[in-house]
Protein backbone atom coordinates (compact mmCIF):
# COMPACT_ATOMS: atom_id res chain seq x y z
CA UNK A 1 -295.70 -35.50 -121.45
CA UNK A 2 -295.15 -37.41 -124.32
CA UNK A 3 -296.40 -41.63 -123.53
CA UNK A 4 -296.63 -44.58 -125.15
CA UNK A 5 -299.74 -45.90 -123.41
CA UNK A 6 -302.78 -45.29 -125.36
CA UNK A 7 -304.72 -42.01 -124.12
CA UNK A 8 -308.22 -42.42 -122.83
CA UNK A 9 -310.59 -39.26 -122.77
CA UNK A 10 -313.81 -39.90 -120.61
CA UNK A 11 -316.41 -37.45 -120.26
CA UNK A 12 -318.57 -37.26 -116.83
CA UNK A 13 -315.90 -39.15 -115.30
CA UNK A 14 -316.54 -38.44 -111.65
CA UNK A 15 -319.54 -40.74 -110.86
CA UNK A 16 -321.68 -43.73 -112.12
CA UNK A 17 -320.75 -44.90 -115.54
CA UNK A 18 -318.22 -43.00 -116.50
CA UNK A 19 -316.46 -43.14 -113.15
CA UNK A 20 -316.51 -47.09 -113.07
CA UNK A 21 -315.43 -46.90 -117.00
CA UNK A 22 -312.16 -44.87 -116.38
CA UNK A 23 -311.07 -46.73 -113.78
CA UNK A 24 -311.77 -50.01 -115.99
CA UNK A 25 -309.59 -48.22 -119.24
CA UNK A 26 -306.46 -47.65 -116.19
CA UNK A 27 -306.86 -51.67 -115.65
CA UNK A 28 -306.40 -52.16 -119.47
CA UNK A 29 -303.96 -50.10 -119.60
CA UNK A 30 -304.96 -46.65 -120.86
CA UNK A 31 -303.50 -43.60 -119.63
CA UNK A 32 -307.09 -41.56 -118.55
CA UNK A 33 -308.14 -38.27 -118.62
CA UNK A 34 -311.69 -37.99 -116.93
CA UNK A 35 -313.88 -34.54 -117.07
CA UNK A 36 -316.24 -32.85 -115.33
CA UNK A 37 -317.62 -29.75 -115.04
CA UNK A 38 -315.93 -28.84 -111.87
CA UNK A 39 -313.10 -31.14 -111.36
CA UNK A 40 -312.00 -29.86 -107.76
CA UNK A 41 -315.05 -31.30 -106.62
CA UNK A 42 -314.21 -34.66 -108.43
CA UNK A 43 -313.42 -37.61 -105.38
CA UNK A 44 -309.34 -38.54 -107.01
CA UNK A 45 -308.98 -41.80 -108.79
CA UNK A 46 -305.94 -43.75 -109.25
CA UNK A 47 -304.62 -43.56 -112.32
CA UNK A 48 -307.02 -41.02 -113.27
CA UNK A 49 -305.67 -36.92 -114.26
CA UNK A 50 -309.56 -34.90 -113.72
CA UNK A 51 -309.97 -31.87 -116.28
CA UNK A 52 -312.87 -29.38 -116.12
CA UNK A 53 -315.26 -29.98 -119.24
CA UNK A 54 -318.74 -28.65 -119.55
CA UNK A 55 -319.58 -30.46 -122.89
CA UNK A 56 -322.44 -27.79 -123.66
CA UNK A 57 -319.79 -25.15 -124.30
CA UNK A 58 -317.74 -24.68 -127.28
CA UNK A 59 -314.71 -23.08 -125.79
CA UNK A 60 -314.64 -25.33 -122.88
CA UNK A 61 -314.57 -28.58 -125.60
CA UNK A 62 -311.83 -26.82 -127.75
CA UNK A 63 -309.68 -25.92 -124.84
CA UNK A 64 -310.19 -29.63 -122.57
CA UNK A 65 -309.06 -31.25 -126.11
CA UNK A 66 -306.37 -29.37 -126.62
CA UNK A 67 -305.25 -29.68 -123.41
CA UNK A 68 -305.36 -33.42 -123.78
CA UNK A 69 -303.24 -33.37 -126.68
CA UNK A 70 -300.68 -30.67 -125.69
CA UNK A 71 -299.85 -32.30 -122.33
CA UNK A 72 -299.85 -36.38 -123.79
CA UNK A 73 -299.32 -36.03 -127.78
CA UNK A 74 -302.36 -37.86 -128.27
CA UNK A 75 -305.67 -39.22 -127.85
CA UNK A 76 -306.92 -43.23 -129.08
CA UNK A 77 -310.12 -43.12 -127.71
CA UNK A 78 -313.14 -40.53 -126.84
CA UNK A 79 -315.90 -41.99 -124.24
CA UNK A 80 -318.66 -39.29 -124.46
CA UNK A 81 -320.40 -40.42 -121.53
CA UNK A 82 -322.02 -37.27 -120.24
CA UNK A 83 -325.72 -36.89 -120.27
CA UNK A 84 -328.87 -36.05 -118.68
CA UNK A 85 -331.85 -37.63 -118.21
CA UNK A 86 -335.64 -36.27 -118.93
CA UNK A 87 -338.37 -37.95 -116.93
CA UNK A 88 -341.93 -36.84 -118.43
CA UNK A 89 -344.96 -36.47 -120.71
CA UNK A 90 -343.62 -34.85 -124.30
CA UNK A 91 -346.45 -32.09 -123.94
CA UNK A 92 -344.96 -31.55 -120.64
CA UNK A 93 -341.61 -30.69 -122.01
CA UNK A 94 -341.17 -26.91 -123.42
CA UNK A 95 -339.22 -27.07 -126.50
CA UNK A 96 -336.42 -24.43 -124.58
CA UNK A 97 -336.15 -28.02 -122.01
CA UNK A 98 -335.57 -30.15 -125.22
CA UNK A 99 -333.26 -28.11 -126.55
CA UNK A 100 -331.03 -27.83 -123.15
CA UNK A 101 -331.43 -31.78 -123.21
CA UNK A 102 -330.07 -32.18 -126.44
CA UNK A 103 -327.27 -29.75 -125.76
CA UNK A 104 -325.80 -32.46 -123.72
CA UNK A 105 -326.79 -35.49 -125.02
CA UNK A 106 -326.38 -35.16 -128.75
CA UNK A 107 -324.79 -31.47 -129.18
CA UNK A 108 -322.52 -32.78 -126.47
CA UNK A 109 -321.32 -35.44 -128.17
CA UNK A 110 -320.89 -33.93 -131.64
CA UNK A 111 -318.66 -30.73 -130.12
CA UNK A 112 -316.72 -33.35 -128.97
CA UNK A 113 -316.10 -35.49 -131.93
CA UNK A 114 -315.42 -32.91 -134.11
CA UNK A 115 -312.55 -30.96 -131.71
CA UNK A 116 -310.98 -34.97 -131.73
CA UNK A 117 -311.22 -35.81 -135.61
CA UNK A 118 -308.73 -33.77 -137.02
CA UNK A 119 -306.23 -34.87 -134.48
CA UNK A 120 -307.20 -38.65 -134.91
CA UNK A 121 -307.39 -38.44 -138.78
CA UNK A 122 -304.10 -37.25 -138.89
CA UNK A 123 -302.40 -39.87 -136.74
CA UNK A 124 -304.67 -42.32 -139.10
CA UNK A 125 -306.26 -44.06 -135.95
CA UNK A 126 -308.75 -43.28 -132.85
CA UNK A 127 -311.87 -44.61 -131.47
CA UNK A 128 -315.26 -42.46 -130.68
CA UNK A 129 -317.42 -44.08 -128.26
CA UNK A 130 -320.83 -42.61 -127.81
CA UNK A 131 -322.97 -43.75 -124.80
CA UNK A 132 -326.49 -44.56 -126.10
CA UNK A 133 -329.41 -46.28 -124.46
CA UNK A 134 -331.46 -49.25 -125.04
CA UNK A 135 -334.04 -45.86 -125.47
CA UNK A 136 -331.89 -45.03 -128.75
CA UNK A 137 -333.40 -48.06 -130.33
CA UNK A 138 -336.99 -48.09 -128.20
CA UNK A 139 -339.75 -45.84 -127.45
CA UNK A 140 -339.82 -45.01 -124.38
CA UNK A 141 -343.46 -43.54 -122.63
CA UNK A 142 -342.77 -40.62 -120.39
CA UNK A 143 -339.14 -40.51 -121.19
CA UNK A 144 -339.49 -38.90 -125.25
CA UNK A 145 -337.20 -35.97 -124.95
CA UNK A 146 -334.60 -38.54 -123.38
CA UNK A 147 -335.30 -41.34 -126.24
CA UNK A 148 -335.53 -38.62 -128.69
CA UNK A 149 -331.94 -37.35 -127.58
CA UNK A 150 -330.15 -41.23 -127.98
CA UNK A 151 -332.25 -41.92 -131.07
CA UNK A 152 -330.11 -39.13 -132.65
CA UNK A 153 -326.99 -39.53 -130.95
CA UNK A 154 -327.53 -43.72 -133.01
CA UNK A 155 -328.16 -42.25 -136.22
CA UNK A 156 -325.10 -39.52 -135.83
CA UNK A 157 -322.78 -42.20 -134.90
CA UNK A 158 -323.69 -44.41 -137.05
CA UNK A 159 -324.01 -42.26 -140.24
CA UNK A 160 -320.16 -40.79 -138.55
CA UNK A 161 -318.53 -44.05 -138.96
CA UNK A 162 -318.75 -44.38 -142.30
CA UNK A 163 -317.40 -41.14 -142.88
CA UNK A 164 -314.26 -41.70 -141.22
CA UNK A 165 -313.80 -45.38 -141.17
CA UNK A 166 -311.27 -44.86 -144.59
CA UNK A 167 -309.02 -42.43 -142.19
CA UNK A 168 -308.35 -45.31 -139.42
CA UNK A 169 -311.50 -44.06 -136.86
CA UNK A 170 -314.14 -45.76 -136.00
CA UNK A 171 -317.54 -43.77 -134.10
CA UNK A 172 -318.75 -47.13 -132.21
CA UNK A 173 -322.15 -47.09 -129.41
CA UNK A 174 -322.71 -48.34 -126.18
CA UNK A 175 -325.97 -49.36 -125.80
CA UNK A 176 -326.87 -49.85 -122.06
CA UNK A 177 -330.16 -50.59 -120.26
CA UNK A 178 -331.28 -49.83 -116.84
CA UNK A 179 -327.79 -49.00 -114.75
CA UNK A 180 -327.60 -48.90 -110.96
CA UNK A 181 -326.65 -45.32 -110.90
CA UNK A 182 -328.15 -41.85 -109.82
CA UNK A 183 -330.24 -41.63 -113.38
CA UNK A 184 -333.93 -41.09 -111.90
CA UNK A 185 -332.92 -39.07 -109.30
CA UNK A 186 -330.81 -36.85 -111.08
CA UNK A 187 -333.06 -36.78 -114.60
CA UNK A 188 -334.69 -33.54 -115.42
CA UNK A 189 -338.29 -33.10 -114.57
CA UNK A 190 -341.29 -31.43 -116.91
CA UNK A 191 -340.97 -27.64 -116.84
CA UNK A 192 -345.21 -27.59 -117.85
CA UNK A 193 -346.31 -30.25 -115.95
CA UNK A 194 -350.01 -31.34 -116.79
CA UNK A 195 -352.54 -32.75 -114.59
CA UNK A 196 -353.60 -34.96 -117.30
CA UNK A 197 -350.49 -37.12 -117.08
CA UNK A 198 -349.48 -36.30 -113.61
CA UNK A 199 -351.25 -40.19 -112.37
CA UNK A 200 -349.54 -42.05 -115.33
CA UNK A 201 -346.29 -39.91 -114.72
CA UNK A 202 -346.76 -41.29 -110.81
CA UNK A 203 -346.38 -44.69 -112.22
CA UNK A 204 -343.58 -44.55 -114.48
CA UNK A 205 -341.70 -42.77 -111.96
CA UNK A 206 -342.27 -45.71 -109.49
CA UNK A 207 -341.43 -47.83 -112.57
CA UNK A 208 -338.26 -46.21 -112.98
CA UNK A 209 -337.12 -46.27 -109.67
CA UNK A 210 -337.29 -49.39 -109.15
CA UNK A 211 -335.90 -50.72 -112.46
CA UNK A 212 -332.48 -48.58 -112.00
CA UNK A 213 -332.19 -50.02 -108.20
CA UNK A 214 -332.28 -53.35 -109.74
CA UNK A 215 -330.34 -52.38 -112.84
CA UNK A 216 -326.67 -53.35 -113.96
CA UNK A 217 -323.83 -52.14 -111.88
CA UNK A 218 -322.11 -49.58 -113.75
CA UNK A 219 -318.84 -52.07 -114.46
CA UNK A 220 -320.94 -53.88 -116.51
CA UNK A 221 -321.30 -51.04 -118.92
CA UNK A 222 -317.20 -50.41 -118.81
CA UNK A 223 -316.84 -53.95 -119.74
CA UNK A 224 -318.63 -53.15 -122.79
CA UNK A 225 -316.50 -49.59 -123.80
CA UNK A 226 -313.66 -51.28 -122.74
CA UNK A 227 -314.39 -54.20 -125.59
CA UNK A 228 -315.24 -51.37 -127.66
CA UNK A 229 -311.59 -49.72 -126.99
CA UNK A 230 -309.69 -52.32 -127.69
CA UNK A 231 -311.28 -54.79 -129.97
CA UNK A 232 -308.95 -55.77 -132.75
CA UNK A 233 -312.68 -55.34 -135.05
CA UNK A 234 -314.79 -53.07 -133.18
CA UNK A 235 -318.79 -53.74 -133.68
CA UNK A 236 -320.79 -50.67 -134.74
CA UNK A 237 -323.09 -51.39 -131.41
CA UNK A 238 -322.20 -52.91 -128.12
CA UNK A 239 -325.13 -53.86 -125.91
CA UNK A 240 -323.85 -53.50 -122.48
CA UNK A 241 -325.65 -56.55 -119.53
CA UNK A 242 -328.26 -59.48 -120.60
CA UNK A 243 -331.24 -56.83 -120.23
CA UNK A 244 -330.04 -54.45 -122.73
CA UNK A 245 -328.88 -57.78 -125.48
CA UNK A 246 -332.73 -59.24 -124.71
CA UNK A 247 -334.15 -56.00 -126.06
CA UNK A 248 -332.28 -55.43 -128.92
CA UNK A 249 -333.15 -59.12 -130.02
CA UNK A 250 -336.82 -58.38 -129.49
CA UNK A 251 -336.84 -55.41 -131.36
CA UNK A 252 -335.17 -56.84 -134.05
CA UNK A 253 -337.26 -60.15 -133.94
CA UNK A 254 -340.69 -59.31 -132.29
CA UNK A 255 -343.73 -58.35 -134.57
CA UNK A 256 -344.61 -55.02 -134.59
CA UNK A 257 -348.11 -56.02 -132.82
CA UNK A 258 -346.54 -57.84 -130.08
CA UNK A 259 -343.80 -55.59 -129.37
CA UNK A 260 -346.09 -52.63 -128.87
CA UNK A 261 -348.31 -54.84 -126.53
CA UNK A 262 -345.40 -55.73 -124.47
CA UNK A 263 -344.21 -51.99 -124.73
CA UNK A 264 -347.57 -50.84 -123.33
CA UNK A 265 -348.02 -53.81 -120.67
CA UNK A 266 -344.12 -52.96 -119.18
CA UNK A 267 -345.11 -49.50 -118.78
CA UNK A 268 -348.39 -50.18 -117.11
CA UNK A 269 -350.49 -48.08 -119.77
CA UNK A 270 -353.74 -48.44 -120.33
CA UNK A 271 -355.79 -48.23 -123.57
């Protein structure tokens, strides 16, 4: 099905960000194919075709992309939205929990680039948009595994960009803050919890629950991939709400002192 509409792919398309972000690539005109790892289970969307992708498999990645391309001739832009969260002390993390985190969240997205780059590089154009976190450019107490995960995913994108920027594709972030979504609830929890941290863990939890209730809708990050689609000169880094644009200022800006007081103070730690 051949079409002259660009061709959106969106992974973890049927809920909070990435749900809110395909429907916002239909409004701008984007054929979209959303994934998820069961797509019968997926609630429809207008304008929307649902594949099943499970981003932590190799076969499934190779066989969703090619999918893609057999059935539309083409893909413009990747959103590798799909991700978990990790809520917990680093010593509380085994390295086997780590590893399954980063199998999503940066192993995730470099399956996917790679089954999409010889098909963009060959048409001389496409756009690979990789879902970061205000936590890829921030530490972030109780959530390392999670920070540790979009740190990388920043300096693979990054250090990606320049690699293929001379073939007409660009590897662009999204860097959101706290989003009104499922995150805490859904976020994986310490497989060797300690009783050491289990008070401060309390707090950050309440922290974080609170913070995502009051967080950005979800459109507000689509705005941002959306600019990031179709901007005639694409930034390397979109900061997605006022939150997320305030901390990348202060990190740039703040002295080291300051910023690790204000770090410490927002996270209620002591010491």
């Amino acid at each position: 099905m051949q079409t002259a509409r660009p061709v959106a792919l969106v992974t973890g398309a049927s809920s909070g960000i990435g749900k809110a972000t395909a429907l916002a690539l239909v409004a701008a005109g984007f054929d979209v194919v959303g994934t998820s790892r069961d797509s019968t289970r997926a609630t429809p969307l207008d304008g929307v075709v649902f594949r099943d992708l499970d981003v932590a498999g190799d076969a499934s990645v190779t066989t969703a992309v090619g999918q893609v391309i057999d059935e539309f001739e083409r893909i413009d832009v990747l959103v590798n939205n799909a991700g978990v969260g990790s809520i917990g002390a680093a010593e509380e993390a085994s390295v086997a929990q780590a590893q399954a985190v980063f199998d999503i969240n940066l192993f995730g997205v470099m399956r996917m680039a790679q089954a999409v780059l010889p098909h963009m590089r060959a048409r001389g154009r496409g756009r690979i948009i990789n879902l970061s976190s205000v936590q890829g450019f921030l530490p972030a107490p109780y959530m390392a595994v999670y920070g540790a995960s979009k740190h990388a995913v920043e300096g693979y994108s990054e250090s990606l960009d320049h690699e293929v920027r001379q073939y007409g594709v660009r590897s662009l972030l999204v860097e959101p803050a706290y989003t009104n979504t499922g995150f805490e609830a859904n976020s994986v929890k310490p497989d060797s919890p300690l009783q050491v941290y289990a008070q401060q863990r309390q707090i950050f939890d309440r922290l974080m629950a609170t913070a995502v209730k009051a967080g950005d809708d979800p459109a507000v990050v689509a705005k941002a991939i959306v600019a990031a689609a179709t901007d005639p000169k694409p930034k390397l880094r979109y900061t997605a709400g006022p939150l997320a644009g305030r901390a990348s200022t202060l990190r740039r800006l703040a002295p080291a002192g300051i910023f690790d007081k204000q770090i410490r103070k927002l996270n209620q730690l002591t010491g």
